[in-house]
Protein backbone atom coordinates (compact mmCIF):
# COMPACT_ATOMS: atom_id res chain seq x y z
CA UNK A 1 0.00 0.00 0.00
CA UNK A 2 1.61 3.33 -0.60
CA UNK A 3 2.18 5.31 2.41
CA UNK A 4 0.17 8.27 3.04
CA UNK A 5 1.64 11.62 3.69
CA UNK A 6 0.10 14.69 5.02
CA UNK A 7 2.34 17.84 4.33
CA UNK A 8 0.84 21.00 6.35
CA UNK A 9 2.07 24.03 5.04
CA UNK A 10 2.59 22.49 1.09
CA UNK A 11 2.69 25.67 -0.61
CA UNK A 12 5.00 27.18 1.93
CA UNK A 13 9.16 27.54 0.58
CA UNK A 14 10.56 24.09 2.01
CA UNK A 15 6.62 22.77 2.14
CA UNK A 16 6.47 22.60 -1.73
CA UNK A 17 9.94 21.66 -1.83
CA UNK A 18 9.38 19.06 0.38
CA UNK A 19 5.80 17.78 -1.65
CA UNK A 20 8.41 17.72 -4.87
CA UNK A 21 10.29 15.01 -3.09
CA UNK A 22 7.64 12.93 -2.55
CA UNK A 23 6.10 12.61 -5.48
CA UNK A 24 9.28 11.84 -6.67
CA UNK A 25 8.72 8.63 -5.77
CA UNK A 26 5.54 6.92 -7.46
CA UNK A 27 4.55 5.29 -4.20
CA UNK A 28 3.81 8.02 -1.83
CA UNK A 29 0.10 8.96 -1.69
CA UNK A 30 0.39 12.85 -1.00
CA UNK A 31 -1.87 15.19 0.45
CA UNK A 32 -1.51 19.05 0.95
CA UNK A 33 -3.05 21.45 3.24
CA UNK A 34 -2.36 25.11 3.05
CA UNK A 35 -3.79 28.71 3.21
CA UNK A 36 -2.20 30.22 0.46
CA UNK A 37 -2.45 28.77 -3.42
CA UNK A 38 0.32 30.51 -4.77
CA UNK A 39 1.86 31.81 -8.42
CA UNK A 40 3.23 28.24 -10.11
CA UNK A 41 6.40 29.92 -9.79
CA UNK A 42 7.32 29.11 -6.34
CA UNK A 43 5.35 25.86 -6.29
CA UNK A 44 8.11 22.93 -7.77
CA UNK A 45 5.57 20.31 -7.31
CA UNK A 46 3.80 21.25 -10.21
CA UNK A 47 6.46 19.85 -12.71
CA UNK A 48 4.63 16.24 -11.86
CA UNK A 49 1.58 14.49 -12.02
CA UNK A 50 -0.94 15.58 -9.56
CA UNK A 51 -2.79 12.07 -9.53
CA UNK A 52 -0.99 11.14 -6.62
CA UNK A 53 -1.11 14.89 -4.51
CA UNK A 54 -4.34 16.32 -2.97
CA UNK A 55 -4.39 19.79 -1.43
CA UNK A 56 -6.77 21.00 0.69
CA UNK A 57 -7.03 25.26 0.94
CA UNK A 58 -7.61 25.82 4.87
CA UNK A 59 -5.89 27.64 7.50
CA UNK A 60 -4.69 26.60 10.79
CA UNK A 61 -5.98 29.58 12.45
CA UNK A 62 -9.62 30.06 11.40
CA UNK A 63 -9.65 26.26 9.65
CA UNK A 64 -8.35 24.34 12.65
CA UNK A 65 -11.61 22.07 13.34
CA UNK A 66 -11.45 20.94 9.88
CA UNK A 67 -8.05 20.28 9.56
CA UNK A 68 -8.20 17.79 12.40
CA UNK A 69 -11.37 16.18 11.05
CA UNK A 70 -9.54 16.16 7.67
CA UNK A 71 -6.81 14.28 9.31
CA UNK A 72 -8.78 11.97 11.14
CA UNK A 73 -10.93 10.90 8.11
CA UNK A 74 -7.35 10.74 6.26
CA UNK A 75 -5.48 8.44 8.53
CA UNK A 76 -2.22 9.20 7.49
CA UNK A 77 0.97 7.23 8.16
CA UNK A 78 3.01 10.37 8.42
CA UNK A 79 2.34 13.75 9.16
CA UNK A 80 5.07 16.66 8.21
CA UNK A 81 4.67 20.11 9.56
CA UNK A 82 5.68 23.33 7.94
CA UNK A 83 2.91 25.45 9.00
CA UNK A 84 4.13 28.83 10.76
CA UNK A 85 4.60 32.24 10.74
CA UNK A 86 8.06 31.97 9.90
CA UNK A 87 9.31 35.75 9.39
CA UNK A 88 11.76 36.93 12.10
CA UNK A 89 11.94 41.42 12.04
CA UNK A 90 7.91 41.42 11.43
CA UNK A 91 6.97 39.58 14.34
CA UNK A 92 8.09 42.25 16.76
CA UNK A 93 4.91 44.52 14.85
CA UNK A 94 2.22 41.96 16.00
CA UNK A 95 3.94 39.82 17.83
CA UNK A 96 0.22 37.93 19.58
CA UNK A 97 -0.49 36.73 16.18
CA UNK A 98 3.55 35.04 16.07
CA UNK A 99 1.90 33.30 19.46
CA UNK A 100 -1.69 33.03 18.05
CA UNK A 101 -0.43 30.45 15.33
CA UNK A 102 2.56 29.19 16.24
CA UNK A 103 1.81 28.43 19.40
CA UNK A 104 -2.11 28.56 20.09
CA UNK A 105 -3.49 27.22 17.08
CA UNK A 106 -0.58 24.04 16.46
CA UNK A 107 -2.00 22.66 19.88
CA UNK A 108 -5.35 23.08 19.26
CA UNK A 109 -4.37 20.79 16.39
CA UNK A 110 -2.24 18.49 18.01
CA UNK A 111 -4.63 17.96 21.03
CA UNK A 112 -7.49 16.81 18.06
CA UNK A 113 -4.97 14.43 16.67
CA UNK A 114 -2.86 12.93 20.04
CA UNK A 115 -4.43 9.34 19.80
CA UNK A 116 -4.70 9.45 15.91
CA UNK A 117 -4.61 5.71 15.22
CA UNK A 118 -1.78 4.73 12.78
CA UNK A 119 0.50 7.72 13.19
CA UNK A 120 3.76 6.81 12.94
CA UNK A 121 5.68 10.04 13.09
CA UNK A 122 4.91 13.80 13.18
CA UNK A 123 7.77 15.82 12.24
CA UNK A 124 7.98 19.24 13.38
CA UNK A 125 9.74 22.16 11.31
CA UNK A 126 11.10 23.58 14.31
CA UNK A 127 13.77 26.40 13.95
CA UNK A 128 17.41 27.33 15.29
CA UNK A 129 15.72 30.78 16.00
CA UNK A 130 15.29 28.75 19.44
CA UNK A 131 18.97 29.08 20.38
CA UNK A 132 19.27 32.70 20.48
CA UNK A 133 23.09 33.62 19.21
CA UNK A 134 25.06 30.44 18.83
CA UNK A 135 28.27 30.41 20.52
CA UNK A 136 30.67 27.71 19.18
CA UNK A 137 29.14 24.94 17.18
CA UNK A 138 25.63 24.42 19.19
CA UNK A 139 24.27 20.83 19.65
CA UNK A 140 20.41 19.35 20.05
CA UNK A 141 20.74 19.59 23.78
CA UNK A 142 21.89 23.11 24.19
CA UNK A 143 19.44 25.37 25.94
CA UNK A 144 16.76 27.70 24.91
CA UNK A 145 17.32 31.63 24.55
CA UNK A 146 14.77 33.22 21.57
CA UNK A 147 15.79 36.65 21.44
CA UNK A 148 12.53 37.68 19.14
CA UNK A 149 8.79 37.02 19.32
CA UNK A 150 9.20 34.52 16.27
CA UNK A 151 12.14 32.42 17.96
CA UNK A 152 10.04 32.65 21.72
CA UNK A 153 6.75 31.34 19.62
CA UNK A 154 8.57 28.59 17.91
CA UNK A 155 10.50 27.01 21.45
CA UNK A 156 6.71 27.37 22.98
CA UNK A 157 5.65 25.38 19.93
CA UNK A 158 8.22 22.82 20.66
CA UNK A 159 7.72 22.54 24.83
CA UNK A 160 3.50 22.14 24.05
CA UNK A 161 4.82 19.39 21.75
CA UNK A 162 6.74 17.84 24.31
CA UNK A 163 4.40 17.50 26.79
CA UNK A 164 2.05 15.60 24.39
CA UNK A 165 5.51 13.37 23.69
CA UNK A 166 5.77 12.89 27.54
CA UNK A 167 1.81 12.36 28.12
CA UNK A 168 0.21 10.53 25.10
CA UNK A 169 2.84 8.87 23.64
CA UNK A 170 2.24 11.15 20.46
CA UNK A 171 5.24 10.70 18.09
CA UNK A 172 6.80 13.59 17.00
CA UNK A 173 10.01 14.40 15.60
CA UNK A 174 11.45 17.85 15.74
CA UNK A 175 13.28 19.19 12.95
CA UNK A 176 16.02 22.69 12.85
CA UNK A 177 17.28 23.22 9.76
CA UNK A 178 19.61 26.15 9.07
CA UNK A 179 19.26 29.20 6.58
CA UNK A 180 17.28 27.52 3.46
CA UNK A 181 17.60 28.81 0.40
CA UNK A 182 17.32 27.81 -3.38
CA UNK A 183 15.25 28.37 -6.20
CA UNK A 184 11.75 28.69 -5.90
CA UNK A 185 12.37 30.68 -2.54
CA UNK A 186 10.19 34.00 -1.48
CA UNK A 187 11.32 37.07 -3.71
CA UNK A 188 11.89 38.83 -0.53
CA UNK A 189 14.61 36.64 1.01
CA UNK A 190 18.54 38.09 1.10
CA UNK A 191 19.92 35.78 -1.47
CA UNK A 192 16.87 35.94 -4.36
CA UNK A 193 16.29 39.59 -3.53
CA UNK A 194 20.04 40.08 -4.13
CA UNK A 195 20.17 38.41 -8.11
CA UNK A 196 16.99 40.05 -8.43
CA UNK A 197 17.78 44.06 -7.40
CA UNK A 198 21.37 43.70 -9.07
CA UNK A 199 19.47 42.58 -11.86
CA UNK A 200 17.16 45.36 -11.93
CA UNK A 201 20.39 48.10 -10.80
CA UNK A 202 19.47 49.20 -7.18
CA UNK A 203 20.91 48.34 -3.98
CA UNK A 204 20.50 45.34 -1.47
CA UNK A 205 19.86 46.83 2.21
CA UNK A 206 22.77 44.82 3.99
CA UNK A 207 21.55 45.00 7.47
CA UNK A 208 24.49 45.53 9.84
CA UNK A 209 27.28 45.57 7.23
CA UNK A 210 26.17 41.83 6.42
CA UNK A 211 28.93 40.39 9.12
CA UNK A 212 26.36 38.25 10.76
CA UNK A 213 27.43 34.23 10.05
CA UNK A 214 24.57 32.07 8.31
CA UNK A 215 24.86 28.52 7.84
CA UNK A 216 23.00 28.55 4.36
CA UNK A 217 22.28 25.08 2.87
CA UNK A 218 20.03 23.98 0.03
CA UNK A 219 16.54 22.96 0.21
CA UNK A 220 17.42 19.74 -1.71
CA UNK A 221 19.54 18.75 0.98
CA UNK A 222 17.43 20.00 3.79
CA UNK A 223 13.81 18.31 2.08
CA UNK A 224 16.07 14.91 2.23
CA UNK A 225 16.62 15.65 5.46
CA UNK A 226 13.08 15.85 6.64
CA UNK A 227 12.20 12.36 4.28
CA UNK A 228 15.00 11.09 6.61
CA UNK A 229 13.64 11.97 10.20
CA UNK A 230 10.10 11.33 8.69
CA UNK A 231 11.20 8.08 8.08
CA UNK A 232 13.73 7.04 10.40
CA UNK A 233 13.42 9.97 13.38
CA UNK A 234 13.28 8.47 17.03
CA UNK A 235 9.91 10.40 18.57
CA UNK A 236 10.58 12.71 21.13
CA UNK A 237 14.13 13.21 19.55
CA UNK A 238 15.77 16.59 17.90
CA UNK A 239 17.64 16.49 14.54
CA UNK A 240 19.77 19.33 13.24
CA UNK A 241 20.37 19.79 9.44
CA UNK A 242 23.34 21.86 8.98
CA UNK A 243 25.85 22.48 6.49
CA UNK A 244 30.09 22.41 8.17
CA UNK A 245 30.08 26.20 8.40
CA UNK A 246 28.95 28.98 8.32
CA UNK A 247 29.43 32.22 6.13
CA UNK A 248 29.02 35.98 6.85
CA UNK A 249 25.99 37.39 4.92
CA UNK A 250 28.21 39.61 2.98
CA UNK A 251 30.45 37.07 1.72
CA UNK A 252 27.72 35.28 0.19
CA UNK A 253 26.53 38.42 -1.55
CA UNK A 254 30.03 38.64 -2.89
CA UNK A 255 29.01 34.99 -4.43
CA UNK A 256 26.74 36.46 -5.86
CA UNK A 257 27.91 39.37 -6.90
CA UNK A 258 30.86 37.24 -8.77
CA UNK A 259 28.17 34.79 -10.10
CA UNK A 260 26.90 38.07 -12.06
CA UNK A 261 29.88 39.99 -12.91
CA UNK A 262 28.92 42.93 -10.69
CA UNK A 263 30.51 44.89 -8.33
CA UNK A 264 30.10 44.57 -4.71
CA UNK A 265 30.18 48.25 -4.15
CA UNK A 266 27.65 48.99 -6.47
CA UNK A 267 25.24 46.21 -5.19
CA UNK A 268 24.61 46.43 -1.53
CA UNK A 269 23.58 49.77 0.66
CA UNK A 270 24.52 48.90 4.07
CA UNK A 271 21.84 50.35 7.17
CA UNK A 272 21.45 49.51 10.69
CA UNK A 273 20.86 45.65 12.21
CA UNK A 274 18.18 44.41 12.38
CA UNK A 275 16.55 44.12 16.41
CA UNK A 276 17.07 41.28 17.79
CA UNK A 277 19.67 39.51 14.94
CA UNK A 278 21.86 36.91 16.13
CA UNK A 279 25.52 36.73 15.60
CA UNK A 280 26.34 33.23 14.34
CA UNK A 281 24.20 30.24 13.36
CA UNK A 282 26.58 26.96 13.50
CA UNK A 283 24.69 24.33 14.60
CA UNK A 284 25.76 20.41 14.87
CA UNK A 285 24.69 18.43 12.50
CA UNK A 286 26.05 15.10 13.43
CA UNK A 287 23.31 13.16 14.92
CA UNK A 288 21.26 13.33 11.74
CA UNK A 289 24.56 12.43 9.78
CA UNK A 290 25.25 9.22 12.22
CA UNK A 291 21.20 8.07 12.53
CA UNK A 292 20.43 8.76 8.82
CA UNK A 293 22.95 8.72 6.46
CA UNK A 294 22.51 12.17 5.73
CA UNK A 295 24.79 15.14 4.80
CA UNK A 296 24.76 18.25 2.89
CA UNK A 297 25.66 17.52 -1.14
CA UNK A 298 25.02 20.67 -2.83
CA UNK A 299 27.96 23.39 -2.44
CA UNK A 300 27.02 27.31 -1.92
CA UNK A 301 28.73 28.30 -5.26
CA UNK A 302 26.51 25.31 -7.07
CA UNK A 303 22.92 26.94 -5.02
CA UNK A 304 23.86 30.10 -5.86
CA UNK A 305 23.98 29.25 -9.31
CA UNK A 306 20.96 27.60 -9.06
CA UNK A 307 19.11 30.65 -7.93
CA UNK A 308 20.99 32.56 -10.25
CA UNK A 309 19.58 30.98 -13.13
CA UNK A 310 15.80 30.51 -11.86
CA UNK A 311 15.63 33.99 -11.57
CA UNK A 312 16.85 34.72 -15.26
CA UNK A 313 14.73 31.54 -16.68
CA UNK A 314 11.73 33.49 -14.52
CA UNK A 315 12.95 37.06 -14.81
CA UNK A 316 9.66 38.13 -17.24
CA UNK A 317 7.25 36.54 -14.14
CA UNK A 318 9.31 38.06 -11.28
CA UNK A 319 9.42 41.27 -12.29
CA UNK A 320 5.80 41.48 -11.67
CA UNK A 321 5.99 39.98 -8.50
CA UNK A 322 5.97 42.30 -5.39
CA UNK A 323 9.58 42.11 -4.28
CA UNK A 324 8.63 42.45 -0.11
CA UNK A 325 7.07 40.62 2.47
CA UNK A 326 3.28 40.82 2.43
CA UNK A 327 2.34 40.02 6.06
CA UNK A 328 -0.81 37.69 6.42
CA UNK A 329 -2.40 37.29 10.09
């Protein structure tokens, strides 16, 4: 029988990237909820057939009811969460609704599916937000210290999920991945947003001079990540997908910069830091390496290219796509 996958969030960045990999393989039975149908061109999934994908439009916030009756009439073998208000600078504007979803409306959901039958594993797209500023290389038992509304919703997400772990048995897997990036990726994120205004001749806002350190790493590496801990993940358990280092956000608009023959001078406008921005993200990635098999592939100078050349395949549709975050409640 082929194995039935629920993918919350499916039209969100690493949620259709994610969907892509499944139906990859002809034996996954797919379904997708999400609140947002979006242009084609950041949905990846739609290069296959959708006879084996179903996608529900509802919204864990005003939709929650039905989601869990959805899921208990759907019985799925695997669950995989990527359902969140994810942005980090605009949740100090309203930070309640941060809480509302991440936190409030997940257990809602959760506490209408603890004792679905046939569950075998909910992953959780948790976040190394949760760490606060990473000193050294930082492991899965290092201690939480959010330093925004975002990072403090998404380590309440995770502690409600733990407590259904520790009560009902209910198997979840959590999930941090580092800074994801690749084609298909919001317009407004630092790495599209750079191809895309050096394309177009203005100048990327490089918040802070661009010295903080991101661990960037593809989403083709980070969606075989997930399949992994969906499919092998010990419940209760954390999993870091990381790439060996990190890089300074400047230097990797400097990648960019090279990848396009432009100057870095005439790219990038540098203005104050963002509140609340961490230092460093270096996180250890060696548990998921040892218990799955898994490690990074794709170099930054291949993704970069990558993006590169989406955004000039796509340039005609992009440039009449709104370049900045649109915030949805």
């Amino acid at each position: 029988m082929m194995p039935k996958i629920v993918v919350i969030g499916a039209n969100s960045f690493s949620g259709a990237h994610f969907v892509d990999l499944l139906l990859e393989n002809k034996h996954n039975d797919v379904v997708g909820i999400d609140r947002t149908p979006k242009c084609p061109l950041f949905l990846p999934y739609l290069r296959h057939s959708q006879e084996r994908f179903t996608y529900h439009d509802l919204d864990l916030n005003t939709n929650n009811d039905a989601i869990v009756e959805l899921l208990v009439a759907t019985k799925p073998d695997y669950i995989v969460n990527f359902a969140a208000l994810s942005e980090v600078a605009p949740s100090w504007q309203h930070p309640e609704q941060w809480y509302r979803t991440n936190v409030v409306a997940l257990t809602k959901m959760i506490n209408g599916i603890k004792a679905l039958s046939g569950l075998k594993r909910y992953v959780h797209i948790s976040s190394p937000e949760v760490y606060g500023t990473c000193e050294g290389v930082v492991g899965e038992d290092a201690p939480f210290n959010p330093s925004t509304p975002y990072a403090a919703s998404k380590a309440a997400a995770d502690m409600s999920l733990k407590t259904f772990f520790k009560n009902f048995a209910f198997p979840v897997v959590f999930m941090r991945a580092t800074n994801v990036y690749g084609p298909h990726q919001q317009l407004f994120k630092i790495i599209p947003r750079t191809v895309i205004f050096a394309k177009l001749g203005k100048r990327i806002p490089l918040h802070g001079g661009g010295v903080a350190v991101k661990s960037y790493i593809h989403i083709k590496d980070v969606s075989r990540g997930y399949l992994a801990g969906m499919l092998l993940g010990r419940p209760g358990e954390i999993y870091h997908l990381s790439p060996d280092g990190g890089v300074a956000v400047k230097d990797a608009v400097q990648m960019i910069c090279n990848e396009l023959g432009q100057q870095f001078s005439d790219v990038v406008e540098v203005v104050e830091e963002r509140l609340g921005q961490d230092k460093a993200y270096v996180i250890d990635s060696t548990k998921a390496r040892a218990e799955f098999g898994w490690y990074p592939v794709i170099s930054l100078a291949q993704g970069m290219k990558e993006v590169v050349d989406w955004v000039e395949k796509y340039w005609s549709e992009i440039q009449i796509q709104p370049l900045d975050y649109i915030h949805q409640a």
